[in-house]
C-alpha atoms as a PDB file:
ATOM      1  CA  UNK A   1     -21.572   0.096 -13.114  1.00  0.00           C
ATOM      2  CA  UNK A   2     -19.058  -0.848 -10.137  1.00  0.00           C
ATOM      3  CA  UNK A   3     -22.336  -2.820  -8.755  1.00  0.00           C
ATOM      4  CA  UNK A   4     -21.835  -4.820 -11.385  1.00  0.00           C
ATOM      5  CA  UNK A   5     -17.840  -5.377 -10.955  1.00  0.00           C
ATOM      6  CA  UNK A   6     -18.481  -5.893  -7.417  1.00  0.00           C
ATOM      7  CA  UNK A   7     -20.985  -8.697  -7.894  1.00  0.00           C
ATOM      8  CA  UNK A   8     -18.176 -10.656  -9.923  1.00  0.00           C
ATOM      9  CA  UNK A   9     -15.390  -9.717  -7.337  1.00  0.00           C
ATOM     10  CA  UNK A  10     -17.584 -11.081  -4.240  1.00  0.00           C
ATOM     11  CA  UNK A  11     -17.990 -14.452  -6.047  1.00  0.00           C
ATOM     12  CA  UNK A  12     -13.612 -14.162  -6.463  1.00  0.00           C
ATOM     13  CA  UNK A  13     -11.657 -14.804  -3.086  1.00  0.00           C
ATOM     14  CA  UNK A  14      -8.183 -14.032  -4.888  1.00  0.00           C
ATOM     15  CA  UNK A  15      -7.430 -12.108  -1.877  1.00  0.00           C
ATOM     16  CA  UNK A  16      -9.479 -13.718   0.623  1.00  0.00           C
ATOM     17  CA  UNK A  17      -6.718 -16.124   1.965  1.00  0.00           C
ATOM     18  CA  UNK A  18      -3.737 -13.312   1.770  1.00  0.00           C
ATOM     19  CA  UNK A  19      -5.766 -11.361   3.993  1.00  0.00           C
ATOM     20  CA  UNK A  20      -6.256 -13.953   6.570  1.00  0.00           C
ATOM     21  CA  UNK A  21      -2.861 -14.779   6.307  1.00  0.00           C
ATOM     22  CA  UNK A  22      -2.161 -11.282   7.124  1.00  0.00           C
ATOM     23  CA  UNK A  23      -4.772 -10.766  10.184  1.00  0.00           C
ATOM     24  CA  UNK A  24      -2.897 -14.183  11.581  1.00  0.00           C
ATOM     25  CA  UNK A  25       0.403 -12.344  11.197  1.00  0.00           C
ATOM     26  CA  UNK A  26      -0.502  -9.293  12.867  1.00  0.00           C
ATOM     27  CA  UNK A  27      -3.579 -10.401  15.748  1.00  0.00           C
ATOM     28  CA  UNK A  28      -1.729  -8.863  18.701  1.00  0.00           C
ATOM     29  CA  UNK A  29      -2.793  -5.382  17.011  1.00  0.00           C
ATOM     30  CA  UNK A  30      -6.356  -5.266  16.757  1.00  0.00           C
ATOM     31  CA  UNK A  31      -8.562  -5.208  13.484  1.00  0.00           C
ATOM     32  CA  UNK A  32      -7.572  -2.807  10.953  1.00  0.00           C
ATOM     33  CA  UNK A  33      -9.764   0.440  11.509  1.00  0.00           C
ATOM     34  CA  UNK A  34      -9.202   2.572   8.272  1.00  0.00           C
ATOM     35  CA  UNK A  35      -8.343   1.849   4.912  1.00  0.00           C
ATOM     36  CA  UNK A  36      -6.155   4.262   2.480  1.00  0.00           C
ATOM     37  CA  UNK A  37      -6.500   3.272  -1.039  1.00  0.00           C
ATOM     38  CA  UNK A  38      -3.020   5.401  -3.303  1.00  0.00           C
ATOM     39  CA  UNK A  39      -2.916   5.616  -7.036  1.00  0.00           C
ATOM     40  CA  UNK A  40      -5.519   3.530  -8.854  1.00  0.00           C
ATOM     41  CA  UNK A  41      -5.911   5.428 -11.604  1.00  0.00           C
ATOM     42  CA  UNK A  42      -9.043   6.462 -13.844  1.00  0.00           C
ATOM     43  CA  UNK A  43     -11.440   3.754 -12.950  1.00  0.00           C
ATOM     44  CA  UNK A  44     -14.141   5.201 -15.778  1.00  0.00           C
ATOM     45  CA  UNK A  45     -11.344   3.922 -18.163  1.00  0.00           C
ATOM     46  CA  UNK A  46      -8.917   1.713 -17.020  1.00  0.00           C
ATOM     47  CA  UNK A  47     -10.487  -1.781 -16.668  1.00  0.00           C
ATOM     48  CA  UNK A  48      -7.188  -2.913 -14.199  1.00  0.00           C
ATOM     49  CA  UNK A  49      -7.913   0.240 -12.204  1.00  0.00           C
ATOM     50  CA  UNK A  50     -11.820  -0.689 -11.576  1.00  0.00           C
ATOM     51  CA  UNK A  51     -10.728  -4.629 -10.666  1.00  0.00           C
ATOM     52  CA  UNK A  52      -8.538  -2.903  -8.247  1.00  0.00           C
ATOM     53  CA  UNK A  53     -11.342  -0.210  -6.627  1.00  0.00           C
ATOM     54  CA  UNK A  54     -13.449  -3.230  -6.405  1.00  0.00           C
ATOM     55  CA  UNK A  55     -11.357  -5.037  -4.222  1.00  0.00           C
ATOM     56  CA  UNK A  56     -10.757  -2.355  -1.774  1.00  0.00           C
ATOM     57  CA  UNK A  57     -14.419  -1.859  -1.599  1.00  0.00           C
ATOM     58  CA  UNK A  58     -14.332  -5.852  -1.108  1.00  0.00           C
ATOM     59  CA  UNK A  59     -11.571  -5.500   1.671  1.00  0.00           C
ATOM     60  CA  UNK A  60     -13.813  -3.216   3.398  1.00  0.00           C
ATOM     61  CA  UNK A  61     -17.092  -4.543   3.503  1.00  0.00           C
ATOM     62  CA  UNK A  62     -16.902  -7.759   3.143  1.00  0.00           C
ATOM     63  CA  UNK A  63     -13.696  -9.395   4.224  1.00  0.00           C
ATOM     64  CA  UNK A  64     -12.045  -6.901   6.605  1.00  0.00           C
ATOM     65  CA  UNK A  65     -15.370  -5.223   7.386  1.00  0.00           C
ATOM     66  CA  UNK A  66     -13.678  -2.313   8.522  1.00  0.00           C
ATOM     67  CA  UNK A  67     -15.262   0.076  11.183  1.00  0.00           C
ATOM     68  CA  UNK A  68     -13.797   3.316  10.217  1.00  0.00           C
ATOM     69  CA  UNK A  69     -13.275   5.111   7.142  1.00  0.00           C
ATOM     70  CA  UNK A  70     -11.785   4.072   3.551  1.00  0.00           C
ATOM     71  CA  UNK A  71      -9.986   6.970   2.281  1.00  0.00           C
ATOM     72  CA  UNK A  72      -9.102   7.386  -1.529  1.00  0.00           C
ATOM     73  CA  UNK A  73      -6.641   9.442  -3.643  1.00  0.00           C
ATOM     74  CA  UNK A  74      -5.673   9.778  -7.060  1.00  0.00           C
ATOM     75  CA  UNK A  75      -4.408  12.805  -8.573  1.00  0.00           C
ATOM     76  CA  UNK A  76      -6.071  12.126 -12.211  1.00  0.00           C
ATOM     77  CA  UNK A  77      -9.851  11.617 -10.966  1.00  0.00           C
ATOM     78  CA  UNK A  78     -12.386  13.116 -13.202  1.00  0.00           C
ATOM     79  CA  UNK A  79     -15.771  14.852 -11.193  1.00  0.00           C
ATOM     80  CA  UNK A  80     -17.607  11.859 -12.838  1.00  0.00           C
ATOM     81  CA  UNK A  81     -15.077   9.565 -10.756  1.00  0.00           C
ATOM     82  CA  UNK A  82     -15.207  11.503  -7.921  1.00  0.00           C
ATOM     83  CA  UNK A  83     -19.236  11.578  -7.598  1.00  0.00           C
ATOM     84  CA  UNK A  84     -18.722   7.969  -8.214  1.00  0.00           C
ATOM     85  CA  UNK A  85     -16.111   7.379  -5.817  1.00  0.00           C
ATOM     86  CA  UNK A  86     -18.399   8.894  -3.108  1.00  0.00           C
ATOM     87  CA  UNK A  87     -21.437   6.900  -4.146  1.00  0.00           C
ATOM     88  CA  UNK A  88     -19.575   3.763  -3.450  1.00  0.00           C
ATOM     89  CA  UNK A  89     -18.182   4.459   0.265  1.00  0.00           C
ATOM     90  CA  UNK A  90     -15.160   6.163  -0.217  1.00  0.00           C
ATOM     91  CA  UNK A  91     -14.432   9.327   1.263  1.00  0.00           C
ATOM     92  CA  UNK A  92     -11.864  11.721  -0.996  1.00  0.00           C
ATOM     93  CA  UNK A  93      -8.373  12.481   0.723  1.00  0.00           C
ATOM     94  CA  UNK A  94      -8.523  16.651  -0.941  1.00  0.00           C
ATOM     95  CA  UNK A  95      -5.314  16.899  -0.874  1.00  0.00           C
ATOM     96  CA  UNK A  96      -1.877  15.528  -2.443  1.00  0.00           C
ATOM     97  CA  UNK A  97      -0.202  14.001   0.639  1.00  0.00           C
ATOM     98  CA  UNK A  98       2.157  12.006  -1.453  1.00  0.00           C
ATOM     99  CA  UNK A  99       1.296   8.951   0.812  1.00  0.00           C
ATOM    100  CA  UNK A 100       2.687  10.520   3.662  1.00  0.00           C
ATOM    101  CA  UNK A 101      -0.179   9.581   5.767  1.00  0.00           C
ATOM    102  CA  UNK A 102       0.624   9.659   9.603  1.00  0.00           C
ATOM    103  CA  UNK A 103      -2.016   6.775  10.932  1.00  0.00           C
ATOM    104  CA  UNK A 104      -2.620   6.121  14.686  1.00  0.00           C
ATOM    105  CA  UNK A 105      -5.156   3.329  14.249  1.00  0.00           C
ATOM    106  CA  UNK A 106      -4.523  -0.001  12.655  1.00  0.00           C
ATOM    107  CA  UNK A 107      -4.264   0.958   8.739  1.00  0.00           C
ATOM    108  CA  UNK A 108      -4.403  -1.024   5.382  1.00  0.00           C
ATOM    109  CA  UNK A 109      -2.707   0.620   2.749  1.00  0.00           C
ATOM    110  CA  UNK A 110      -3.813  -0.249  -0.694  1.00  0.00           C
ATOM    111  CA  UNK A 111      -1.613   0.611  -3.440  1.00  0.00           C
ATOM    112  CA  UNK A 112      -1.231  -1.643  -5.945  1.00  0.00           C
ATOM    113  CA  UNK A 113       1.212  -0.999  -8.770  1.00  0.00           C
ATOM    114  CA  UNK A 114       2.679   2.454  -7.195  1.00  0.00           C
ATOM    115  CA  UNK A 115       6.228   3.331  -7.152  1.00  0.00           C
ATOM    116  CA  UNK A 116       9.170   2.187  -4.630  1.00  0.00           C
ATOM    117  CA  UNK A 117       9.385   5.529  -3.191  1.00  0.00           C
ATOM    118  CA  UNK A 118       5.198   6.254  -2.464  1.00  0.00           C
ATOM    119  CA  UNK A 119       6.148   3.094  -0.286  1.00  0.00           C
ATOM    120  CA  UNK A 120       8.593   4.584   1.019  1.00  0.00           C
ATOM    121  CA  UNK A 121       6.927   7.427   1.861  1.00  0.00           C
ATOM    122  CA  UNK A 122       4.230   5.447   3.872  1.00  0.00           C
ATOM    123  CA  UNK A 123       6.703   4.185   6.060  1.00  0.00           C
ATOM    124  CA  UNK A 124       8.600   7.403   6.429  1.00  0.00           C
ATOM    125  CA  UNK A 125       5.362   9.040   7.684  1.00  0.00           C
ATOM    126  CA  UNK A 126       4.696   6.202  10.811  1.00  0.00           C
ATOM    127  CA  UNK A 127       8.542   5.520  11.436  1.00  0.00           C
ATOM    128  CA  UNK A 128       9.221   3.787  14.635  1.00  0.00           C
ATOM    129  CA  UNK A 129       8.126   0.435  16.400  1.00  0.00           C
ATOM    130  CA  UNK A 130       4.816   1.795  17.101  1.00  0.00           C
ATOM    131  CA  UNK A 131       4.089   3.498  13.957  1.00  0.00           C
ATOM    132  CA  UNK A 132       4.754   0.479  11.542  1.00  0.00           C
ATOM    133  CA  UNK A 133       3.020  -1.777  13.722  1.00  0.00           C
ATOM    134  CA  UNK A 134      -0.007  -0.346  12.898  1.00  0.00           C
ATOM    135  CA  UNK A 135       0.517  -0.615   8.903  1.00  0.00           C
ATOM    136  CA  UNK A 136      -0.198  -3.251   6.742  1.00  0.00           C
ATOM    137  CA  UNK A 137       0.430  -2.171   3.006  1.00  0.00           C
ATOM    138  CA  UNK A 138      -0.904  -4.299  -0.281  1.00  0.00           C
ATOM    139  CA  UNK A 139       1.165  -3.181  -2.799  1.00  0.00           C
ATOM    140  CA  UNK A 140       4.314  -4.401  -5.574  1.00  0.00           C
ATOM    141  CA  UNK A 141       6.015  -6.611  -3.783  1.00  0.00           C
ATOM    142  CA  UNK A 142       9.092  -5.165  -1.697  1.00  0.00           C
ATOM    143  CA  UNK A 143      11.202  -8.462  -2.283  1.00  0.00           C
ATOM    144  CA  UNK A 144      10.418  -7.985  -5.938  1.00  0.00           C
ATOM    145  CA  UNK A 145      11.648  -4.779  -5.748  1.00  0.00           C
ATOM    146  CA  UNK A 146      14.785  -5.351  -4.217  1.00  0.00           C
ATOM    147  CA  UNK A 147      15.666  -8.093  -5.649  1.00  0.00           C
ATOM    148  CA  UNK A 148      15.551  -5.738  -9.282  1.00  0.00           C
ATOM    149  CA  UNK A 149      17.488  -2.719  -7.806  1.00  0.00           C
ATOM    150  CA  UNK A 150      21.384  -2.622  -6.397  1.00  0.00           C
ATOM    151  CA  UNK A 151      20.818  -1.456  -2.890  1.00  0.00           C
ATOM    152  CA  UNK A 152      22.440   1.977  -3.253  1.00  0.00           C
ATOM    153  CA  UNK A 153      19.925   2.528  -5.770  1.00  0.00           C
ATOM    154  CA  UNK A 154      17.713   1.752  -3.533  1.00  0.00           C
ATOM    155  CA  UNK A 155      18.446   4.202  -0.959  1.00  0.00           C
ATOM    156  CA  UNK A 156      18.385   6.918  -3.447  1.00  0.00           C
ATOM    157  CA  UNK A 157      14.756   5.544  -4.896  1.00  0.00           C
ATOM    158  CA  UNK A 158      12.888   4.509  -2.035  1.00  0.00           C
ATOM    159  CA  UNK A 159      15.410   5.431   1.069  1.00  0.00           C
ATOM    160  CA  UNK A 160      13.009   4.334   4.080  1.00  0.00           C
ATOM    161  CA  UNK A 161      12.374   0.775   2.843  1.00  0.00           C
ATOM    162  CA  UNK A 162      15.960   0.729   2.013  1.00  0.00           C
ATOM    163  CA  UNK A 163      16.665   2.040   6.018  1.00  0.00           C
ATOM    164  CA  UNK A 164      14.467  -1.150   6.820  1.00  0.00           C
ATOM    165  CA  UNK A 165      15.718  -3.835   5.080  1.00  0.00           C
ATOM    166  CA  UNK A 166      19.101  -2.586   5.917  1.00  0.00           C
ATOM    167  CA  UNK A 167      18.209  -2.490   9.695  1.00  0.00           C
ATOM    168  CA  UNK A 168      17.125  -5.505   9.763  1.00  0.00           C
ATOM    169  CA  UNK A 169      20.014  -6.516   8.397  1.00  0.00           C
ATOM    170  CA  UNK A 170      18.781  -8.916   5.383  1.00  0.00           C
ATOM    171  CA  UNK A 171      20.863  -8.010   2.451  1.00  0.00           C
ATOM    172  CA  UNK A 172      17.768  -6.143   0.673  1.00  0.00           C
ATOM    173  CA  UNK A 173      18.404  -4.891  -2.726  1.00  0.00           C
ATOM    174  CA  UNK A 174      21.282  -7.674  -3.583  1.00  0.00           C
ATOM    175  CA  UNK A 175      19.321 -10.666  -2.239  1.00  0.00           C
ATOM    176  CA  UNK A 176      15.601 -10.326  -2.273  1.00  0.00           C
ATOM    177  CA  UNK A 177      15.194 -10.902   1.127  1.00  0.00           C
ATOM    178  CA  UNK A 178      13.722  -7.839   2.580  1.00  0.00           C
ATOM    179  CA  UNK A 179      12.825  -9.392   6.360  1.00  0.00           C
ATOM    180  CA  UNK A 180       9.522  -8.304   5.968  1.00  0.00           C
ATOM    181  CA  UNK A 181       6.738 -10.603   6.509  1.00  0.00           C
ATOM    182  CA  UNK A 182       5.079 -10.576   2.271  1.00  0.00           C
ATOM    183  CA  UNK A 183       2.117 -12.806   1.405  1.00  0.00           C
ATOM    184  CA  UNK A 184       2.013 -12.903  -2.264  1.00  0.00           C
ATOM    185  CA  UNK A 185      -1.733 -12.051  -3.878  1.00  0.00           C
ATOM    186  CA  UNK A 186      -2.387 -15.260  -6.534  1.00  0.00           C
ATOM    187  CA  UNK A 187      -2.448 -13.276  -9.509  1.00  0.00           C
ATOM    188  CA  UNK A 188      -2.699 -16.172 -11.267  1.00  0.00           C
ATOM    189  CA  UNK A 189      -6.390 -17.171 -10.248  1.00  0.00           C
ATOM    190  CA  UNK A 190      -8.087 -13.733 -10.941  1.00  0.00           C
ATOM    191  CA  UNK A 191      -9.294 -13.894 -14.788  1.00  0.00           C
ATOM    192  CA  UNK A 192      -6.779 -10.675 -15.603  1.00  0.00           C
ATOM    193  CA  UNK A 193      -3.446 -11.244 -14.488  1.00  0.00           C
ATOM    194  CA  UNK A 194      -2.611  -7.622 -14.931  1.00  0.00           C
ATOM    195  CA  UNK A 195      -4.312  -5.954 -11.967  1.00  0.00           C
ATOM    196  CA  UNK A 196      -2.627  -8.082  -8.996  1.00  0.00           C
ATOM    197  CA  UNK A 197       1.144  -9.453 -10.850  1.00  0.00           C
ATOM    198  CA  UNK A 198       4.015  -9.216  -8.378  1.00  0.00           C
ATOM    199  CA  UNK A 199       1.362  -7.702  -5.448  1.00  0.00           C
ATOM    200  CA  UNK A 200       1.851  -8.942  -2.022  1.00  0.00           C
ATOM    201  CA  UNK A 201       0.363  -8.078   1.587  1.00  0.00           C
ATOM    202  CA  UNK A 202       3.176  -6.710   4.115  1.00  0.00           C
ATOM    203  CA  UNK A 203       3.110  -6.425   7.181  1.00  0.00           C
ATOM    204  CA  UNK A 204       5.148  -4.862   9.767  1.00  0.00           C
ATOM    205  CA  UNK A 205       6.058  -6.961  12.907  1.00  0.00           C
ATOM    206  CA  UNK A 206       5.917  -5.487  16.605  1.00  0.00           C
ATOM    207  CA  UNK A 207       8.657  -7.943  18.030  1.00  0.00           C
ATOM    208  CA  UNK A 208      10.707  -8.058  14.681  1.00  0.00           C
ATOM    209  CA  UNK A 209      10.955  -4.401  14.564  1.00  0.00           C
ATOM    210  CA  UNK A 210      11.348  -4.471  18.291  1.00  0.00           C
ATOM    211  CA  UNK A 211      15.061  -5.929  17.600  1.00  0.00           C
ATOM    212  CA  UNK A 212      15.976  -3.303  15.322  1.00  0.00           C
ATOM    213  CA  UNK A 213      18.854  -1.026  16.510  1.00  0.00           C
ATOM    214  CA  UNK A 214      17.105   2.022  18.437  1.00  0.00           C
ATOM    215  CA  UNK A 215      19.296   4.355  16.691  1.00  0.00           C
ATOM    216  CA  UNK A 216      17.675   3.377  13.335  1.00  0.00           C
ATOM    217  CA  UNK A 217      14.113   5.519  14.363  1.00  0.00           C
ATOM    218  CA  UNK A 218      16.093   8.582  15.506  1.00  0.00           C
ATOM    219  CA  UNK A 219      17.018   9.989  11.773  1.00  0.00           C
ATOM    220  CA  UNK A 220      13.816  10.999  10.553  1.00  0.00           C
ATOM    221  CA  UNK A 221      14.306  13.547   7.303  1.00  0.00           C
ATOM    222  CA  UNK A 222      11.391  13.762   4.996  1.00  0.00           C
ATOM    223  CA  UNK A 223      12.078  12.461   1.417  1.00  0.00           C
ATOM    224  CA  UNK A 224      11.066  14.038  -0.823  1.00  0.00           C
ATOM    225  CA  UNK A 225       9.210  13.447  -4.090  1.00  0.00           C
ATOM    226  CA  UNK A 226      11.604  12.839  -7.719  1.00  0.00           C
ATOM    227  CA  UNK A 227      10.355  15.474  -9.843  1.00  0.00           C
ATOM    228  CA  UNK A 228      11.980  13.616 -12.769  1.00  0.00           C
ATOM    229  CA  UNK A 229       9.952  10.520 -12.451  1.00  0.00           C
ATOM    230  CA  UNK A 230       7.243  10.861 -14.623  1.00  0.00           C
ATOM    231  CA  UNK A 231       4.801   8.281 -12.947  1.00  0.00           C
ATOM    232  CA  UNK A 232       5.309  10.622  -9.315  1.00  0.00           C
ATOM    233  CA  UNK A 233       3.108  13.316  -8.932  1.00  0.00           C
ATOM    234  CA  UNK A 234       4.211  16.343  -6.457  1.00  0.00           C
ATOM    235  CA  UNK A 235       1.989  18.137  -4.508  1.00  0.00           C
ATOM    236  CA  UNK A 236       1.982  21.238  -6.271  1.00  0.00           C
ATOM    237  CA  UNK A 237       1.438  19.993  -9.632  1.00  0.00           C
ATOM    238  CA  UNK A 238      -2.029  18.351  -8.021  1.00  0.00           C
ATOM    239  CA  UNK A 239      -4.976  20.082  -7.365  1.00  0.00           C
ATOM    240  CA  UNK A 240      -8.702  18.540  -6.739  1.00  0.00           C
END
């Protein structure tokens, strides 16, 4: 049962020390309210996908211990991991927002392993000073993934977090160095060092976004989902 996973993950602070890093980063905004967990998978049969549900239930109730809500999505849930799902706190997002999630209270995102542009996507949906400041995102890590992709390609794959990097005018997709505060999750401590590689916390900085260009958070056009990428679901192909 997940009791049982979450029993081992309590006694495992791989993320404990990330997430305080994070909370230090980020104090002058509150405590994260709400938690929106993107793209785990099929918990029932993916043992990297249950590690991973297990330590969002661990970020909410015992290291963040969250007041508000933790959402969940995934496209691919079966009833059987939907009635489990609910049994274990999390209340089911019933539709596919492709991460687009507008948030007005300090929000974790937790996505591990999801694409450039669901990232993307995050940050297209709380553009602005304000917006980002109240995001914190665990997911692959965004100096990673520029560092492995040219930035034009970038700006076609994942435009927003290409608009960022660019805007804050690090280099991004040739260099690396994004300009946005990462602390990397030890993958190397948890005993599978498939559920957390190349993960990092980010978080978005009120006075380091505060010396971005104004101009920057006036172009606003949704992107829109690559209906060639097989890992990217659409809205209209889901249905719960």
């Amino acid at each position: 049962s997940l009791h049982r996973w979450h029993s081992f993950g309590s006694s495992n602070r791989t993320i404990a020390d990330a997430v305080r890093c994070l909370r230090s980063h980020s104090e002058q905004e509150g405590e994260f309210h709400d938690i929106v967990c993107y793209g785990v998978g099929k918990f029932l049969r993916s043992a990297v996908a249950r590690h991973q549900l297990v330590f969002c239930m661990l970020l909410a109730r015992d290291i963040l211990e969250i007041d508000g809500t933790t959402y969940l999505f995934e496209p691919a849930l079966s009833p059987s991991e939907q009635q489990v799902a609910r049994a274990c706190g999390f209340r089911l997002i019933d539709r596919n927002e492709e991460c687009k999630r507008s948030v007005t209270t300090r929000t974790l995102f937790f996505m591990p392993h999801c694409s450039k542009q669901l990232y993307s996507n995050v940050l297209w949906a709380n553009w602005g000073v304000d917006g980002l400041s109240r995001v914190a995102i665990v997911g692959n890590s965004f100096a990673g993934s520029c560092a492995g992709t040219l930035s034009r390609q970038l700006a076609v794959d994942a435009p927003y977090l290409a608009r960022l990097v660019d805007a804050l005018g690090l280099g991004g997709g040739d260099t690396g160095d994004t300009g946005v505060p990462e602390v990397a999750v030890p993958s190397g401590k948890f005993p599978r060092n498939d559920v957390f590689n190349d993960t990092s916390l980010h978080v978005f900085d009120r006075h380091l976004l505060a010396t971005v260009d104004p101009v920057v958070w006036l172009n606003r056009d949704e992107p829109h989902i690559d209906l060639s990428d097989p890992e990217l679901v659409p809205a209209r192909r889901s249905s719960r």
